[in-house]
N, C-alpha and C. Protein backbone atom coordinates (compact mmCIF):
# COMPACT_ATOMS: atom_id res chain seq x y z
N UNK A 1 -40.12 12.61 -19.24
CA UNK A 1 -38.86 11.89 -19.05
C UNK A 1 -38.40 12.10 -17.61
N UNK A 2 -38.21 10.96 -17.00
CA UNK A 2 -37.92 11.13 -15.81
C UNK A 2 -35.88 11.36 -15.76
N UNK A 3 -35.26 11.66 -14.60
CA UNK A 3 -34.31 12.08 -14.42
C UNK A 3 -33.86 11.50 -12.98
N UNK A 4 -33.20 10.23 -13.07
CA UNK A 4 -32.64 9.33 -12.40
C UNK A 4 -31.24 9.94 -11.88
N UNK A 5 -31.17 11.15 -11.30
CA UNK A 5 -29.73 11.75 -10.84
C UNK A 5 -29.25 10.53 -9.96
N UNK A 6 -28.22 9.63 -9.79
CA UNK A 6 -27.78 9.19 -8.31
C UNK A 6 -26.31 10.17 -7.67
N UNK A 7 -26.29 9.93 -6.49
CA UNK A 7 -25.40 10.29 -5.95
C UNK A 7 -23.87 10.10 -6.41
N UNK A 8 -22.91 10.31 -6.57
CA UNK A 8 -21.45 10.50 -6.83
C UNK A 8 -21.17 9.34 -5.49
N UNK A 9 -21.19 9.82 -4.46
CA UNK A 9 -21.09 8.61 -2.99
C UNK A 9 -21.94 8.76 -1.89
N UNK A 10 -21.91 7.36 -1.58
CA UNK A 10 -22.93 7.18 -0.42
C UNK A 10 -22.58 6.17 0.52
N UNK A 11 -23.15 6.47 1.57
CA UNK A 11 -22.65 6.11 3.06
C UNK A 11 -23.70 4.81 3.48
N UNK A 12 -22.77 3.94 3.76
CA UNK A 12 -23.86 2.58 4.51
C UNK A 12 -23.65 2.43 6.13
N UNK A 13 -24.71 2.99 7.07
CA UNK A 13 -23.99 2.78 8.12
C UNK A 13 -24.21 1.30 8.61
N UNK A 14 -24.83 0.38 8.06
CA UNK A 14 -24.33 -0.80 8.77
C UNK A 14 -22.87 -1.50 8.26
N UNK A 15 -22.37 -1.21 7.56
CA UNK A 15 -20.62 -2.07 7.41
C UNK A 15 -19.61 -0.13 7.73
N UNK A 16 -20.34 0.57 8.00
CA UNK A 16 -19.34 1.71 8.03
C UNK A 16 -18.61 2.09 6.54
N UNK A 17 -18.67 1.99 5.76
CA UNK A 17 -18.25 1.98 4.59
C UNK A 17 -18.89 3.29 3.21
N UNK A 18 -17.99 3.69 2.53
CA UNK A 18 -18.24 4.79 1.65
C UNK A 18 -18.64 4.21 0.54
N UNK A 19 -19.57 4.41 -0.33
CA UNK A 19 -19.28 4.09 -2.12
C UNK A 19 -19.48 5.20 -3.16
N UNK A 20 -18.61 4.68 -3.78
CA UNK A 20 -18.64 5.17 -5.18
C UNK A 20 -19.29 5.26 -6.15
N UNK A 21 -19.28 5.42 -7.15
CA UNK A 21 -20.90 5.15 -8.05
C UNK A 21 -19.56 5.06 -9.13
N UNK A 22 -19.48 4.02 -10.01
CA UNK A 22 -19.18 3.93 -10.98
C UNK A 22 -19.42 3.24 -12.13
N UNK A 23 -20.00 4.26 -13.32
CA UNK A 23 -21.06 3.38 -14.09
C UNK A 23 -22.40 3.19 -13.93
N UNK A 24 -22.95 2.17 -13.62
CA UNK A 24 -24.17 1.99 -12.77
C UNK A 24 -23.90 1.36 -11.69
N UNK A 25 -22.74 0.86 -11.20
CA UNK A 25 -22.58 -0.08 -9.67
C UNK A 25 -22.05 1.13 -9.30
N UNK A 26 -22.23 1.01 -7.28
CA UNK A 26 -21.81 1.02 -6.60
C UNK A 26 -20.39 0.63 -6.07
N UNK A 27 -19.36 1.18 -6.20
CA UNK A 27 -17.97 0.41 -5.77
C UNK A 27 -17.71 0.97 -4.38
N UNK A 28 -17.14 -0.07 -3.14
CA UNK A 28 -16.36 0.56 -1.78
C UNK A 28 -15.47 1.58 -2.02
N UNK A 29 -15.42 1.80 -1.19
CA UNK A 29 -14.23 3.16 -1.38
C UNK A 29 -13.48 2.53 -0.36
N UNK A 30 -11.94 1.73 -0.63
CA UNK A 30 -11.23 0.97 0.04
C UNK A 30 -9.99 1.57 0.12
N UNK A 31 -9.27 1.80 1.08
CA UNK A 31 -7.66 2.26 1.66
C UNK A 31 -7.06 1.08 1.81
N UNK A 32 -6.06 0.77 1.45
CA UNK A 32 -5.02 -0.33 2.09
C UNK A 32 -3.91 0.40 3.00
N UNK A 33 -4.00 -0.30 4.16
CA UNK A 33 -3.00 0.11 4.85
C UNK A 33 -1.39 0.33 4.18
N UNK A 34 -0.74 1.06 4.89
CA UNK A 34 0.91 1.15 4.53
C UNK A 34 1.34 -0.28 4.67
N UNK A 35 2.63 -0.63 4.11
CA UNK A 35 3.01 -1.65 3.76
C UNK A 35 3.99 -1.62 5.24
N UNK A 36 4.37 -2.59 5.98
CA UNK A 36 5.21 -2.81 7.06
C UNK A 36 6.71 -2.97 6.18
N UNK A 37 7.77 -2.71 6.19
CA UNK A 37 9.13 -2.91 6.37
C UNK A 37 9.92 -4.70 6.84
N UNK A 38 9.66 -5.50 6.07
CA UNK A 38 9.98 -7.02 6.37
C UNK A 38 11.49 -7.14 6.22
N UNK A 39 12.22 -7.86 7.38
CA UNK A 39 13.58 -7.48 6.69
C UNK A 39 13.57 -9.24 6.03
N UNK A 40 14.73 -8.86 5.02
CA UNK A 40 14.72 -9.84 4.10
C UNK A 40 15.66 -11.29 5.22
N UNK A 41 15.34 -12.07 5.03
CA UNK A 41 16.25 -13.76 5.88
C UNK A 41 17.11 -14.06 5.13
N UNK A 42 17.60 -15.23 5.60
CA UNK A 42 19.15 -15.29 5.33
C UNK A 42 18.80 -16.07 3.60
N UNK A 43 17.71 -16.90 3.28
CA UNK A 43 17.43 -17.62 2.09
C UNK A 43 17.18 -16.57 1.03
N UNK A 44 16.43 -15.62 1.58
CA UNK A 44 15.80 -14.05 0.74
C UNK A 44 17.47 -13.52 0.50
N UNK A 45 18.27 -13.51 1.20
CA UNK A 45 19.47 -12.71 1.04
C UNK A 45 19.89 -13.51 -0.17
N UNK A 46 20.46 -14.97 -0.38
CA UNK A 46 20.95 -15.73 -0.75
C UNK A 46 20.65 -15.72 -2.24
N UNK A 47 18.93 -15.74 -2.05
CA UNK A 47 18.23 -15.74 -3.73
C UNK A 47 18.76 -14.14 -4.19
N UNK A 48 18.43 -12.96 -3.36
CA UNK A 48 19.25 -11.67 -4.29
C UNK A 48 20.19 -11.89 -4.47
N UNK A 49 21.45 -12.23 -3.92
CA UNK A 49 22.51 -12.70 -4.58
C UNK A 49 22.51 -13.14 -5.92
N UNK A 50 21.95 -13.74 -5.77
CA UNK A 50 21.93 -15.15 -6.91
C UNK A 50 21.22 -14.38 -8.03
N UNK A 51 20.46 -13.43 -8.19
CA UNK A 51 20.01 -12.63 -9.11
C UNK A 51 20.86 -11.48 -9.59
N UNK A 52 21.57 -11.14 -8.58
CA UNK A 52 22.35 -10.01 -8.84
C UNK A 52 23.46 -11.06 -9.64
């Protein structure tokens, strides 16, 4: 009986990118940046109003 260990994660250096092993696929290991601070406009103001 053979014994197919794979790795937990592995490194691709042509896209620079990490993976995961989940299951039998491979998944990226992806970060999303922080979210920026948008201030709300005068129509965005208008509709919270209107909800509140």
């Amino acid at each position: 009986m053979e014994d197919f260990s794979m790795d937990k994660y592995i490194y691709d250096d042509k896209n620079d990118l990490w993976y995961e092993l989940q299951g039998d696929y491979y998944i990226p290991c992806l970060i999303l940046p922080a979210e920026k601070e948008q201030p709300i406009g005068l129509w965005g103001q208008r509709h919270l109003q209107y909800l509140k």
